[in-house]
C-alpha atoms as a PDB file:
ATOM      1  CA  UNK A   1     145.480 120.495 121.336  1.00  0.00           C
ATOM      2  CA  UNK A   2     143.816 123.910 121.241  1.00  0.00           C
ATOM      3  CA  UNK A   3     140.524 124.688 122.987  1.00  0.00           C
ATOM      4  CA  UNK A   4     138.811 124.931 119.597  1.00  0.00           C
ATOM      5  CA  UNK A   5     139.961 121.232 118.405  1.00  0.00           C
ATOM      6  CA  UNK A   6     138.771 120.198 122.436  1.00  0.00           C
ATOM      7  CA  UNK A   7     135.392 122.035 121.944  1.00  0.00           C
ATOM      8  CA  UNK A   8     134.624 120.041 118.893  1.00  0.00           C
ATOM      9  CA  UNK A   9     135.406 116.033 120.156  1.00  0.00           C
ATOM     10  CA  UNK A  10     131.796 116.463 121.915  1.00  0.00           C
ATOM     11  CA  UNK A  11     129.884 117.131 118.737  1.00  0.00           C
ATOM     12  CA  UNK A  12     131.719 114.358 116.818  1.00  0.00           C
ATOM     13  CA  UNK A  13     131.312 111.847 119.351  1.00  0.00           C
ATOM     14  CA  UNK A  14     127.394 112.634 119.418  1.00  0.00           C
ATOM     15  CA  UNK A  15     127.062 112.738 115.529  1.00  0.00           C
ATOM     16  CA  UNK A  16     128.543 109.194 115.207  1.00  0.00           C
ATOM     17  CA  UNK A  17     126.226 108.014 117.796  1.00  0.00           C
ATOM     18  CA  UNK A  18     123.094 109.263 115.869  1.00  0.00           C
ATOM     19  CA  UNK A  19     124.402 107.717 113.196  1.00  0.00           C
ATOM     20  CA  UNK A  20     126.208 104.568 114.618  1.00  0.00           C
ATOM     21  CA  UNK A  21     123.020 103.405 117.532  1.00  0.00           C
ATOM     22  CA  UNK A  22     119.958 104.010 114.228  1.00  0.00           C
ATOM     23  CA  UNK A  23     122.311 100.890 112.426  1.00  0.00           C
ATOM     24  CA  UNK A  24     123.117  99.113 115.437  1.00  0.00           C
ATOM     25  CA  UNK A  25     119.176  98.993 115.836  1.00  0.00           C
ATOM     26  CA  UNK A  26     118.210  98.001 112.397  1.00  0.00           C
ATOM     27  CA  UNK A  27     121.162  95.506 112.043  1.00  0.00           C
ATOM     28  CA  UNK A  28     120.222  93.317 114.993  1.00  0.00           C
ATOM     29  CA  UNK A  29     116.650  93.439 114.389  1.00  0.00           C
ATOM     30  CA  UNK A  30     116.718  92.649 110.283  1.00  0.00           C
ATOM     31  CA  UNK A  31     115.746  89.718 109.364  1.00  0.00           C
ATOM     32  CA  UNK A  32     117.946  89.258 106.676  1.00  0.00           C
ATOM     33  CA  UNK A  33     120.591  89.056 109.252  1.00  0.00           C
ATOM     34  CA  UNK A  34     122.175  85.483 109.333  1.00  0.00           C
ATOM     35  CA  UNK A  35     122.051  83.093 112.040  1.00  0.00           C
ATOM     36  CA  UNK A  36     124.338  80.245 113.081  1.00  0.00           C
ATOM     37  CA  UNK A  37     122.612  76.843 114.086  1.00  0.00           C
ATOM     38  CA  UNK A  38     123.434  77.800 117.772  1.00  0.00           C
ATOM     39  CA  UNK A  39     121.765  81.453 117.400  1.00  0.00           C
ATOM     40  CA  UNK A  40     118.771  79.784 115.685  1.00  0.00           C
ATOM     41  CA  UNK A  41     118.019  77.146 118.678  1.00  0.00           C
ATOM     42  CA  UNK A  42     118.540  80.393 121.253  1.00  0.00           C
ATOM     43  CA  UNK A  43     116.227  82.542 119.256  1.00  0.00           C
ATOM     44  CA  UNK A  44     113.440  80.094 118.580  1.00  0.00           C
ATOM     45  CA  UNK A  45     113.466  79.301 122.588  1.00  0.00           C
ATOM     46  CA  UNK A  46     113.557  83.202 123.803  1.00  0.00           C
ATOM     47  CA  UNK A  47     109.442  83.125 123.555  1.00  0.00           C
ATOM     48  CA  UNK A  48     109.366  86.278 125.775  1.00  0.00           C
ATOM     49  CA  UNK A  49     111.189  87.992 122.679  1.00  0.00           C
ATOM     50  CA  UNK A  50     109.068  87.409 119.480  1.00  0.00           C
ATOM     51  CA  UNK A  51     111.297  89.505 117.545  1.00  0.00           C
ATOM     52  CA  UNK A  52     113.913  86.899 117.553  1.00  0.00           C
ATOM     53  CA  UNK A  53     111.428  83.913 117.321  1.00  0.00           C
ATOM     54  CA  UNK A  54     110.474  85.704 114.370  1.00  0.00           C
ATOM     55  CA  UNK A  55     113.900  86.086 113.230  1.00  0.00           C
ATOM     56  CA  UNK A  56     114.996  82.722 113.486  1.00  0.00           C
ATOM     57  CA  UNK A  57     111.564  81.305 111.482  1.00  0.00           C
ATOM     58  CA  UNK A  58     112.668  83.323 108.575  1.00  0.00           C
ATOM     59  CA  UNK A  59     116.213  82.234 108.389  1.00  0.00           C
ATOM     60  CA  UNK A  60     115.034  78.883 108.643  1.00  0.00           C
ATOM     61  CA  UNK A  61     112.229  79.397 105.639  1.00  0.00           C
ATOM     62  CA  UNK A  62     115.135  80.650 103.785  1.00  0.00           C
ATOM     63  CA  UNK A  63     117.348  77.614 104.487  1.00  0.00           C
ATOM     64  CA  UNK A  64     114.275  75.594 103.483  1.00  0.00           C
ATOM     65  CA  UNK A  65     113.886  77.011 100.167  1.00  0.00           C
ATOM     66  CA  UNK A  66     117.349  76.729  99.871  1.00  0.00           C
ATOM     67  CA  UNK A  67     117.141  72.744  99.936  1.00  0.00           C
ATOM     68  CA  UNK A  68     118.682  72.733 103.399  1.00  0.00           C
ATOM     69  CA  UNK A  69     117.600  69.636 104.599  1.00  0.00           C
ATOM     70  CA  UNK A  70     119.853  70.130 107.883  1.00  0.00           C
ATOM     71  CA  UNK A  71     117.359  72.783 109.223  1.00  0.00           C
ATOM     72  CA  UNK A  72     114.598  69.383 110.177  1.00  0.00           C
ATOM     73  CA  UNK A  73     116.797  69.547 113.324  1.00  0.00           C
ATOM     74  CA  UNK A  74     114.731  72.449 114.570  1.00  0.00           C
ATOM     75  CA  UNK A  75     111.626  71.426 113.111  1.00  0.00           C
ATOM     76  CA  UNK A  76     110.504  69.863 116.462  1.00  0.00           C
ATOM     77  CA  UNK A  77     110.927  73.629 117.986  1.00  0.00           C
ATOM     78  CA  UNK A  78     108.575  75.118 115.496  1.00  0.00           C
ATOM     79  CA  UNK A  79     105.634  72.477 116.353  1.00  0.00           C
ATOM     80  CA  UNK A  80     106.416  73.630 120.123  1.00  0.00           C
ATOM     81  CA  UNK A  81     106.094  77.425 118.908  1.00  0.00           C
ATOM     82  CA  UNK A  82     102.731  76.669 117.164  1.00  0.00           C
ATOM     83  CA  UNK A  83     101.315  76.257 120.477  1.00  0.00           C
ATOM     84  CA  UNK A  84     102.673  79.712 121.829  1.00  0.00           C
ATOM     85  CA  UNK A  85     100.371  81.632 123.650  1.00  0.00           C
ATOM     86  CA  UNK A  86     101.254  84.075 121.498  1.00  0.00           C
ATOM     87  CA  UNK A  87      99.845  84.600 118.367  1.00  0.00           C
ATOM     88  CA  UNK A  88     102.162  86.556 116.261  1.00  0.00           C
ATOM     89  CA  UNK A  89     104.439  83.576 116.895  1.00  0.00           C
ATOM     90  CA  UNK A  90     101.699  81.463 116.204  1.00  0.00           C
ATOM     91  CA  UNK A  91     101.047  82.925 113.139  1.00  0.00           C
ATOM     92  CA  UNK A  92     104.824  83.027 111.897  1.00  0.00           C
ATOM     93  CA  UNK A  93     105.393  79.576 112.978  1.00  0.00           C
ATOM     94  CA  UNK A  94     102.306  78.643 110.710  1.00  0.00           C
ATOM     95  CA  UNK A  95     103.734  80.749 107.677  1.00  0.00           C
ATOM     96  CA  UNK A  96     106.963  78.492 108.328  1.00  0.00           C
ATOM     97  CA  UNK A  97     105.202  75.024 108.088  1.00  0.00           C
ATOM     98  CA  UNK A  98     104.168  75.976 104.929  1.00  0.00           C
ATOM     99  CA  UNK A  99     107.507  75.811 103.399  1.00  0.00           C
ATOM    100  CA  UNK A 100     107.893  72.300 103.723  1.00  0.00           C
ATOM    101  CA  UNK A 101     105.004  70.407 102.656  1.00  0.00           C
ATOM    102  CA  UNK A 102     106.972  67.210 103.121  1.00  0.00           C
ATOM    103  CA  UNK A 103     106.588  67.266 106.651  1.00  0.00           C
ATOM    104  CA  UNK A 104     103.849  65.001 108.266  1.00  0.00           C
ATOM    105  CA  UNK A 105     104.215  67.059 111.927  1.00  0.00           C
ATOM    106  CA  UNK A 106     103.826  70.208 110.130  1.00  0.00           C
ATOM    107  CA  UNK A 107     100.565  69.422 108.384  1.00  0.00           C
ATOM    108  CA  UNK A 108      99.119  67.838 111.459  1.00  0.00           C
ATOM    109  CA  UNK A 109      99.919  70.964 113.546  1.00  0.00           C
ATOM    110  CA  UNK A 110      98.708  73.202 110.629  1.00  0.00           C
ATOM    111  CA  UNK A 111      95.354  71.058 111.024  1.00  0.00           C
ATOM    112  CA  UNK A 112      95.043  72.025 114.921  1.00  0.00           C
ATOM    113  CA  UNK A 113      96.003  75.796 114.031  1.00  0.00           C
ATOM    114  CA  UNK A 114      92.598  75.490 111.807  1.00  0.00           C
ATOM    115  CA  UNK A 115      91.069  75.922 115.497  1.00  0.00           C
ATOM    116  CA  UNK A 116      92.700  79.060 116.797  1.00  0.00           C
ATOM    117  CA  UNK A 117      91.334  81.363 118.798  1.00  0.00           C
ATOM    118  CA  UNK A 118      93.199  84.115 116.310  1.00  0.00           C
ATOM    119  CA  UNK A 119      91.671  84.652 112.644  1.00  0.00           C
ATOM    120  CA  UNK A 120      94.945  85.760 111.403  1.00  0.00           C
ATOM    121  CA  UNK A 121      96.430  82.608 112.228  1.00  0.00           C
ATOM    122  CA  UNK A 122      93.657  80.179 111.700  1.00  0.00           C
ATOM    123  CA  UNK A 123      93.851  82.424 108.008  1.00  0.00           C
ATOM    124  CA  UNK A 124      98.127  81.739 107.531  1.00  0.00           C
ATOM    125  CA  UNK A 125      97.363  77.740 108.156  1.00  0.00           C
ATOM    126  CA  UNK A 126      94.326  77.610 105.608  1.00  0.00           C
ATOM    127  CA  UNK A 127      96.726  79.011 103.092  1.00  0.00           C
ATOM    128  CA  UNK A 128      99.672  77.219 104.136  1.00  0.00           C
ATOM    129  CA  UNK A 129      97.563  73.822 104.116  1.00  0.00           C
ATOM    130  CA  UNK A 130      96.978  74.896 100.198  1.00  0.00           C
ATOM    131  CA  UNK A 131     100.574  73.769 100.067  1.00  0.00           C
ATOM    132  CA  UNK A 132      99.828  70.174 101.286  1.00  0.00           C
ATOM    133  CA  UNK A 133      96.659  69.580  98.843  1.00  0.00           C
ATOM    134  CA  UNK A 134      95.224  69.451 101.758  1.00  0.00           C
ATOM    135  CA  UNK A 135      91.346  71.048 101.475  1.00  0.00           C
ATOM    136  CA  UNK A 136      90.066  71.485 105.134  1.00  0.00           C
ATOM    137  CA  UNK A 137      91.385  75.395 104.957  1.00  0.00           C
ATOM    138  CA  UNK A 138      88.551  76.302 102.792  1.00  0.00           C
ATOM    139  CA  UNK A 139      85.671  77.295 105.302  1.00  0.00           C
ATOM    140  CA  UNK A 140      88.642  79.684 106.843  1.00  0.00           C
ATOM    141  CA  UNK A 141      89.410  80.578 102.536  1.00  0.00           C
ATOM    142  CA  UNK A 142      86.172  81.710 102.448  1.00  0.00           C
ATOM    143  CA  UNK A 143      85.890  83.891 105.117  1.00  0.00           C
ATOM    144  CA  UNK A 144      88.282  85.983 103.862  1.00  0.00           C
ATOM    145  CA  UNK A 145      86.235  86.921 101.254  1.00  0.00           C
ATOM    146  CA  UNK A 146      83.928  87.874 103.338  1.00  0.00           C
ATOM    147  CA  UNK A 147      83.201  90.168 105.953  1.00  0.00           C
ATOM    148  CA  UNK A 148      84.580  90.379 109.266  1.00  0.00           C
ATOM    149  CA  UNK A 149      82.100  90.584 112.568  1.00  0.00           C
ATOM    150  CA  UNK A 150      83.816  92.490 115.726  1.00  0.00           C
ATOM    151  CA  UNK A 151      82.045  91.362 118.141  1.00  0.00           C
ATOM    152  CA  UNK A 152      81.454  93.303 121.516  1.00  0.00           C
ATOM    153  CA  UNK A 153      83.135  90.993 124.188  1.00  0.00           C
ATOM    154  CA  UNK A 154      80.946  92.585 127.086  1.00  0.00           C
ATOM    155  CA  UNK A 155      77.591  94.935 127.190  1.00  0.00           C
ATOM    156  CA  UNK A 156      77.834  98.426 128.129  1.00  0.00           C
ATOM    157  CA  UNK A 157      77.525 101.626 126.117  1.00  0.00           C
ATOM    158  CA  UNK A 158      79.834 102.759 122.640  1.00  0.00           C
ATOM    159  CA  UNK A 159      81.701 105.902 123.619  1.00  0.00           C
ATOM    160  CA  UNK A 160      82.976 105.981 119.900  1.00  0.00           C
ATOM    161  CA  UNK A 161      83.552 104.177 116.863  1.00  0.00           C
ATOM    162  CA  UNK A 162      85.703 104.451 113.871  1.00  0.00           C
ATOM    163  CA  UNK A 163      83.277 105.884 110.582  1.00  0.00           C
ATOM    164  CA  UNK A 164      82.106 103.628 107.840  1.00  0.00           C
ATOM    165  CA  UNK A 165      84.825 103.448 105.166  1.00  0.00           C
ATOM    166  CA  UNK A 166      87.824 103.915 107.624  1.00  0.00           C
ATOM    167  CA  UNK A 167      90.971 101.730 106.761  1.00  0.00           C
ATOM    168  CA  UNK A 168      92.142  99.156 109.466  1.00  0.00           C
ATOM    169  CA  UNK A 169      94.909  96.995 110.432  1.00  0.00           C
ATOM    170  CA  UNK A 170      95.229  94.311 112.964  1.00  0.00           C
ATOM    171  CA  UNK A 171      94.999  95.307 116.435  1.00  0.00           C
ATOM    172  CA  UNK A 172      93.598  98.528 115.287  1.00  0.00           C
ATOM    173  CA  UNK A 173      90.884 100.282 117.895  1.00  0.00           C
ATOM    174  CA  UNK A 174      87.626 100.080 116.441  1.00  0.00           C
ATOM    175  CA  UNK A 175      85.778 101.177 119.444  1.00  0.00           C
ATOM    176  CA  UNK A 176      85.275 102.249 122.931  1.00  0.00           C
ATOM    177  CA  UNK A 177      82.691 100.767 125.343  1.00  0.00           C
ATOM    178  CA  UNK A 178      82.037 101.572 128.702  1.00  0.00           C
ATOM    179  CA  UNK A 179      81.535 104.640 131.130  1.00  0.00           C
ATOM    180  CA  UNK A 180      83.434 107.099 133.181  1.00  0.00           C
ATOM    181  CA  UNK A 181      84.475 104.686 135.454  1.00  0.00           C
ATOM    182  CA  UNK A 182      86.026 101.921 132.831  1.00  0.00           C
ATOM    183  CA  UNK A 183      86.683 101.628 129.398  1.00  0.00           C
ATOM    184  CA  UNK A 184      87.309  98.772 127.238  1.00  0.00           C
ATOM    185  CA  UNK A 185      89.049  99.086 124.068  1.00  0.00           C
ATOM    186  CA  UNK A 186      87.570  96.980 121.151  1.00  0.00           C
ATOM    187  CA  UNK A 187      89.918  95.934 118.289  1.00  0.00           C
ATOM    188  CA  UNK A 188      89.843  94.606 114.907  1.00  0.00           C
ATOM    189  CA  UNK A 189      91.403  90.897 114.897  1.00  0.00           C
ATOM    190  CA  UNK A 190      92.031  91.260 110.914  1.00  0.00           C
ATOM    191  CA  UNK A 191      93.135  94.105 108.629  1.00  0.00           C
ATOM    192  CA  UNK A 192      90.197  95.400 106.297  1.00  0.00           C
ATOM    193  CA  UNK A 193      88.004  98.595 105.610  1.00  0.00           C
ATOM    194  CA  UNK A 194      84.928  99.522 108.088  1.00  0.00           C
ATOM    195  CA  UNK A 195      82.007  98.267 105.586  1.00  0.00           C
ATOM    196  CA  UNK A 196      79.516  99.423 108.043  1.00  0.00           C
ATOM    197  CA  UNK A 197      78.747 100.621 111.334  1.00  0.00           C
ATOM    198  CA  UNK A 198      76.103  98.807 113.345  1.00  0.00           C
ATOM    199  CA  UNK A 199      76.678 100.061 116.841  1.00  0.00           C
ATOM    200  CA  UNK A 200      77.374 104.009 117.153  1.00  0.00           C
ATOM    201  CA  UNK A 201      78.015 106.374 120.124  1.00  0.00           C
ATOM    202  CA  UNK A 202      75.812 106.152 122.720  1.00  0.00           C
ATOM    203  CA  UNK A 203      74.410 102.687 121.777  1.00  0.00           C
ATOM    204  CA  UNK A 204      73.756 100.170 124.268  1.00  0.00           C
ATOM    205  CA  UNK A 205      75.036  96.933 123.443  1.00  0.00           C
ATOM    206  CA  UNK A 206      75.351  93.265 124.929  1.00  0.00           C
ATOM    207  CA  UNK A 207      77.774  91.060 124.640  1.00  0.00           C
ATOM    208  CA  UNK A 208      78.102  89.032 121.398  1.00  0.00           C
ATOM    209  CA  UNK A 209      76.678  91.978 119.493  1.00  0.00           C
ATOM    210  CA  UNK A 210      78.202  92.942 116.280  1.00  0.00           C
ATOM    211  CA  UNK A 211      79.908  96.592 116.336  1.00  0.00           C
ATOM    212  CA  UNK A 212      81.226  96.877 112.866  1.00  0.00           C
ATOM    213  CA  UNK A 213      81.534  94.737 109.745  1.00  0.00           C
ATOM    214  CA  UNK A 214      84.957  95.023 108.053  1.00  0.00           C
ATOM    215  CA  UNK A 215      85.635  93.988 104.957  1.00  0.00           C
ATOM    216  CA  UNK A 216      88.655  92.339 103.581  1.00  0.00           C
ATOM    217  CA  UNK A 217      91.638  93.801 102.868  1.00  0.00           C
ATOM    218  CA  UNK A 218      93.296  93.298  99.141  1.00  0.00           C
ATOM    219  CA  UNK A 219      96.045  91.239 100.281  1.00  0.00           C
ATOM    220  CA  UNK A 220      93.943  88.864 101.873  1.00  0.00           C
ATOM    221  CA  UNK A 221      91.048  88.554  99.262  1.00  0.00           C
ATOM    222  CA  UNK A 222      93.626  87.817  96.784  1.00  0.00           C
ATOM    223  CA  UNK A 223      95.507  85.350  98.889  1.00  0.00           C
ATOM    224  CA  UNK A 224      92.294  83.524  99.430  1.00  0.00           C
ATOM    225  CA  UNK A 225      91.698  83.513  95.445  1.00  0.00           C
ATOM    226  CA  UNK A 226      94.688  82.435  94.486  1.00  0.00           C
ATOM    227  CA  UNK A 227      94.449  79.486  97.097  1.00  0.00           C
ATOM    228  CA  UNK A 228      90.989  78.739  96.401  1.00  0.00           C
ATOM    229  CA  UNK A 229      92.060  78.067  92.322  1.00  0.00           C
ATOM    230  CA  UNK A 230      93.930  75.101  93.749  1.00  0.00           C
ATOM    231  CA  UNK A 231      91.478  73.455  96.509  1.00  0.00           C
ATOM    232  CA  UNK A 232      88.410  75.449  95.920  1.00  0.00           C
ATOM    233  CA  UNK A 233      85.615  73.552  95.239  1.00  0.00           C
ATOM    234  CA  UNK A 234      81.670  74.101  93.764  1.00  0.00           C
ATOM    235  CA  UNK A 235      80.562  74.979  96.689  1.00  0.00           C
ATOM    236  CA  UNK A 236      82.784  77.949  97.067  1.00  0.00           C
ATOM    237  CA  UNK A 237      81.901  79.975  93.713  1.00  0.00           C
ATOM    238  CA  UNK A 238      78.887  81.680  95.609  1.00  0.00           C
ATOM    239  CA  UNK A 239      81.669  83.201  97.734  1.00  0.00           C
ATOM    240  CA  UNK A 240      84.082  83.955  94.707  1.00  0.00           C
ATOM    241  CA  UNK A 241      81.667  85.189  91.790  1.00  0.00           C
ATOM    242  CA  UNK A 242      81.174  88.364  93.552  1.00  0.00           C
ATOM    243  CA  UNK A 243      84.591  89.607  92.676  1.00  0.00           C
ATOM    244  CA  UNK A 244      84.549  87.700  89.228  1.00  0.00           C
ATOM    245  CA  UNK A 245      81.522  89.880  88.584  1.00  0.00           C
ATOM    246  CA  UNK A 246      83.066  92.675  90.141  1.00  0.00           C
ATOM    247  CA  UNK A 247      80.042  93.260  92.161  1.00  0.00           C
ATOM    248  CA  UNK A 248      82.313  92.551  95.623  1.00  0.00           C
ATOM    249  CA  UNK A 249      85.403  94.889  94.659  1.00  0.00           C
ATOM    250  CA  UNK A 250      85.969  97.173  91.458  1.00  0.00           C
ATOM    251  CA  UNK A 251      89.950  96.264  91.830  1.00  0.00           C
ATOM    252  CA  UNK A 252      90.333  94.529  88.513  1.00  0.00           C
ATOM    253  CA  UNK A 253      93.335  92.573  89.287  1.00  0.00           C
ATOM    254  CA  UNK A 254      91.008  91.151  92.024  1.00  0.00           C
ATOM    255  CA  UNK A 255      88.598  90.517  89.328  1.00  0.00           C
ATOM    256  CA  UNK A 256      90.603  88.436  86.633  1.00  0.00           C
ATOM    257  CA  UNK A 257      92.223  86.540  89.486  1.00  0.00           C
ATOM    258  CA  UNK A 258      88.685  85.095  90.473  1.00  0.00           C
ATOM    259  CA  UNK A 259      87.642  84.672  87.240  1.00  0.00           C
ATOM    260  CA  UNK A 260      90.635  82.569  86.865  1.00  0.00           C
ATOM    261  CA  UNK A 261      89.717  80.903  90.174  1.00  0.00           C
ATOM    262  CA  UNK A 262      86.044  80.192  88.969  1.00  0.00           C
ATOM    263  CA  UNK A 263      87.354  78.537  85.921  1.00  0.00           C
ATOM    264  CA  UNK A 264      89.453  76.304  87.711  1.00  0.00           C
ATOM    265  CA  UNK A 265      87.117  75.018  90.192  1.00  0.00           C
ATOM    266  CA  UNK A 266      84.383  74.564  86.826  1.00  0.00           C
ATOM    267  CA  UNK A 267      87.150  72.596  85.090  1.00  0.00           C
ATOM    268  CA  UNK A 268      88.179  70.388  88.169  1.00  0.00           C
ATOM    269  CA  UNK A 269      84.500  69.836  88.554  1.00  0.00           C
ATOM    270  CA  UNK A 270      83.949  68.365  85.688  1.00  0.00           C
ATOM    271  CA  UNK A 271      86.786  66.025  86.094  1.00  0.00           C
ATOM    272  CA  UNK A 272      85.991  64.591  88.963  1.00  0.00           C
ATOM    273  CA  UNK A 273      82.821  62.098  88.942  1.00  0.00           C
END
């Protein structure tokens, strides 16, 4: 072998690995990726690596919708998860409930998940409830229409703060508060849009004082409305008619889906004595 063909074995060797390692890493962390019943038990146990908790929940859901009724083996597992301390597995595991609205232990632990300390996942079990008929979601249906208070968890003074009409997502900073010494970071708990500003730089705050309002996000408002046509009830239309009226969001999509919504409640209304 010449010195040229030598020289080149390097450079080969470290172009497969840029492209061999990037597919290695997206292949064992896609969901789509099956599971045997023996990977799924592993998974949904290895709480200290959501990822895979994650992974296995979907690949259950799938074999759910699927009319797998073999998959009830792990749904014991999945009322354990609902309890996780923490809450994206929460969440996920509440999303999974959902898909089988057969299940007794499911809706009760869907009913305690109403209580969470976590809006996103108190939110995934009002909608996933929808699924059961059952109507004790719709206090948590209605809040995502409206807007979200982040609430200072301390007092001290705002270093910063995001501007009114900023875009956030979950987990997002919102603000600073605190001094040279310590800083605390203050997040958003939901995704949305900064609606307004209440507590800027330099303010002093205590705790249980609102910083900023957000308001919801489209995904959200529309889950909400489309949930809300099936359980929603009179005294919900206050909450919906803004975005019938377009007066709560210009997005017309938004807009015909709570007309639609409004509609529905009127006509159910009027059914019932």
């Amino acid at each position: 072998m010449s010195s040229r063909q030598r020289s080149t074995w390097p450079l080969i060797v470290v172009a497969a690995l840029f492209i061999i390692v990037p597919f290695l890493t997206w292949y064992l962390t896609w969901f789509g990726r099956d599971l045997s019943d023996e990977q799924i038990a592993k998974y949904l146990a290895e709480e200290n690596n959501p990822r895979h908790t994650q992974h296995a929940l979907s690949r259950i859901v799938d074999r759910i919708n699927k009319g797998d009724s073999g998959v009830s083996k792990f749904y014991p597992q999945i009322v354990v998860l609902a309890s996780s301390p923490v809450a994206e597995i929460r969440k996920t595991a509440a999303w999974a409930m959902g898909q089988d609205n057969s299940s007794e232990e499911f809706h009760q632990a869907l009913l305690k998940l109403l209580e969470d300390s976590e809006p996103l996942v108190r939110r995934n079990a009002a909608l996933q409830l929808v699924r059961f008929g059952d109507t004790r979601g719709r206090p948590e249906l209605r809040a995502m229409l409206q807007m979200f208070a982040v609430i200072s968890p301390a007092a001290g003074k705002i270093k910063s703060s995001l501007t009114e009409g900023s875009a956030v997502k979950s987990g997002a900073l919102v603000a600073r508060l605190g001094d040279s010494e310590r800083m605390q970071d203050i997040r958003s708990p939901v995704d949305g849009e900064v609606n307004k500003v209440l507590k800027r730089e330099g303010d002093q705050v205590s705790a249980g004082d609102t910083i900023v309002l957000i308001a919801p996000d489209r995904t959200s408002a529309a889950e909400a409305l489309r949930a809300l046509y099936y359980v929603g009830s009179r005294d919900d239309l206050e909450f919906i008619e803004p975005y019938a009226q377009g007066a709560a969001t210009a997005d017309q999509d938004l807009n015909r889906q709570a007309v639609l919504t409004v509609e529905a409640i009127r006509e159910r209304a009027e059914r019932t004595p």
